[in-house]
Protein backbone atom coordinates (compact mmCIF):
# COMPACT_ATOMS: atom_id res chain seq x y z
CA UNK A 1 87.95 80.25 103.24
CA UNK A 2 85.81 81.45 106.14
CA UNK A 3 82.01 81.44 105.34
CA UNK A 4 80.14 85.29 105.40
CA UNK A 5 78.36 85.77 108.09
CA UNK A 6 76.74 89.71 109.51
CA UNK A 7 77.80 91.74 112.60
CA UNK A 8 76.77 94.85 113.86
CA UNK A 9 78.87 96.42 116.76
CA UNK A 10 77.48 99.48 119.22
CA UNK A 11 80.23 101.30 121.22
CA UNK A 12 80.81 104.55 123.25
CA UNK A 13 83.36 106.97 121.87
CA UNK A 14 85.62 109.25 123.37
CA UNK A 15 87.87 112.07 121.71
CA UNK A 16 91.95 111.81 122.43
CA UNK A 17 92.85 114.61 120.15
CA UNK A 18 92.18 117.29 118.35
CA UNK A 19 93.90 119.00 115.86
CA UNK A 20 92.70 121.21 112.96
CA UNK A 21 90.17 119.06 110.80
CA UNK A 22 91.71 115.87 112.19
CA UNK A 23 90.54 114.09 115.68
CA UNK A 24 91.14 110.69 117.10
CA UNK A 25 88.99 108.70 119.08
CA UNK A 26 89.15 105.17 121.35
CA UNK A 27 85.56 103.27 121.70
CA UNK A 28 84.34 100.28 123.64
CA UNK A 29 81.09 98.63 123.55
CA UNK A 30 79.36 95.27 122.32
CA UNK A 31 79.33 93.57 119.24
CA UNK A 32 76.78 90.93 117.61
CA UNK A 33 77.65 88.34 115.49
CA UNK A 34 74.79 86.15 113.70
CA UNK A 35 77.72 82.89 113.55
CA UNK A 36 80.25 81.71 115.55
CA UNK A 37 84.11 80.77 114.48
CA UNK A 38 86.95 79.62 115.20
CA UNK A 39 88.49 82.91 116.33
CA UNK A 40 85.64 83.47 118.89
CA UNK A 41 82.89 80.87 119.87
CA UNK A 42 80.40 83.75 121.02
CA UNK A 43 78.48 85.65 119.23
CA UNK A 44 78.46 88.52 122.03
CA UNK A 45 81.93 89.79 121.80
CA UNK A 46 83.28 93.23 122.95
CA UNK A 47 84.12 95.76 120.62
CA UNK A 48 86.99 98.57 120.73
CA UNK A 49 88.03 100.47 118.51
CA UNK A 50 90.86 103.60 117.89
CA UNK A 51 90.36 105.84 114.76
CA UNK A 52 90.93 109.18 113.17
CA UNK A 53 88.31 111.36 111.79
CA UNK A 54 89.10 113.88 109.22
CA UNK A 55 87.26 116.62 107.76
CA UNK A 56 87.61 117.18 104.19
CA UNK A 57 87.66 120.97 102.95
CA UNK A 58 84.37 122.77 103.20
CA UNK A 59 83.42 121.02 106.41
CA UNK A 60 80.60 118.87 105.08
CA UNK A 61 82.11 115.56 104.73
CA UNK A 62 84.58 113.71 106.29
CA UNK A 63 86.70 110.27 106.11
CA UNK A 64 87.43 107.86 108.82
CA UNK A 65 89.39 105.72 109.50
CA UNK A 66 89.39 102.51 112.38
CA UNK A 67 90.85 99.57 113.86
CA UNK A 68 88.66 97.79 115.20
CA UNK A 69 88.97 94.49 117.10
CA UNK A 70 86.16 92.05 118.27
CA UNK A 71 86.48 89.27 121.11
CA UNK A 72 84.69 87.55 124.24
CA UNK A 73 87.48 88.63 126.20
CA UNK A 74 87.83 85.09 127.43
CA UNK A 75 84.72 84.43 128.36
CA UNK A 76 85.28 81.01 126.30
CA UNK A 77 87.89 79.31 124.74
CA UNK A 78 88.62 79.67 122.16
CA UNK A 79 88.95 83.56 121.77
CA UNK A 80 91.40 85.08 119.51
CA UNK A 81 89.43 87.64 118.22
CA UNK A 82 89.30 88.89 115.12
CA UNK A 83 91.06 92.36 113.56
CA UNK A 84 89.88 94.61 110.73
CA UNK A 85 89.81 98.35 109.75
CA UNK A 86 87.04 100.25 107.96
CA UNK A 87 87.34 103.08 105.99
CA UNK A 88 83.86 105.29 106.14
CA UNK A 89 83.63 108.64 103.77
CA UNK A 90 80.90 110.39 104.34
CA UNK A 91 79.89 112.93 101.42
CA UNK A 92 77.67 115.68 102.22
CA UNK A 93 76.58 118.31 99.23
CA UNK A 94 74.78 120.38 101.84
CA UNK A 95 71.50 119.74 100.21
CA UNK A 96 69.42 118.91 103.23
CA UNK A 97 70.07 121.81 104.90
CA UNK A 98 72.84 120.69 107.14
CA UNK A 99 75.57 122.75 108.74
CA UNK A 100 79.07 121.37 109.07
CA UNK A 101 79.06 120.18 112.60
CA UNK A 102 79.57 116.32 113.62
């Protein structure tokens, strides 16, 4: 079993589709990692990602969903990266005042 550790990723976004309430997106940026592993021995990596966005009927919320994958990009060995996918749902009752743009 792999110990916990945090990471916190920043990346730039950029819409591929868009269809009705759905859109997908591709990212790239950095990521930050407070321990190294075996996958990747930095704890800079770069970050992509590819996800779709949907919004949920009334236009307030929305789910997401990503693939995201983390590695040095050989900076140094070893790097094999590491894989996972979030799911985000954002719920929004409109009680702030919000309209129902992203």
């Amino acid at each position: 079993m792999a110990e916990p550790y945090w990471g916190v990723s920043v990346s730039r976004r950029w819409h591929l589709f868009a269809r009705g309430p759905v859109r997908g997106f591709f990212g790239f940026g950095l990521a930050y990692k407070t321990e190294s592993d075996a996958l990747s021995v930095t704890r800079w990596d770069f970050a992509s990602q590819f996800g779709i966005r949907v919004r949920l009927p009334g236009g307030r919320s929305a789910a997401e969903l990503t693939i995201r994958h983390w590695s040095n990009g050989g900076v140094r060995l070893p790097n094999h990266g590491q894989d996972f996918a979030t799911l985000t749902v954002r719920l929004d009752p409109g009680l702030r005042g919000l309209d129902g743009r992203d």
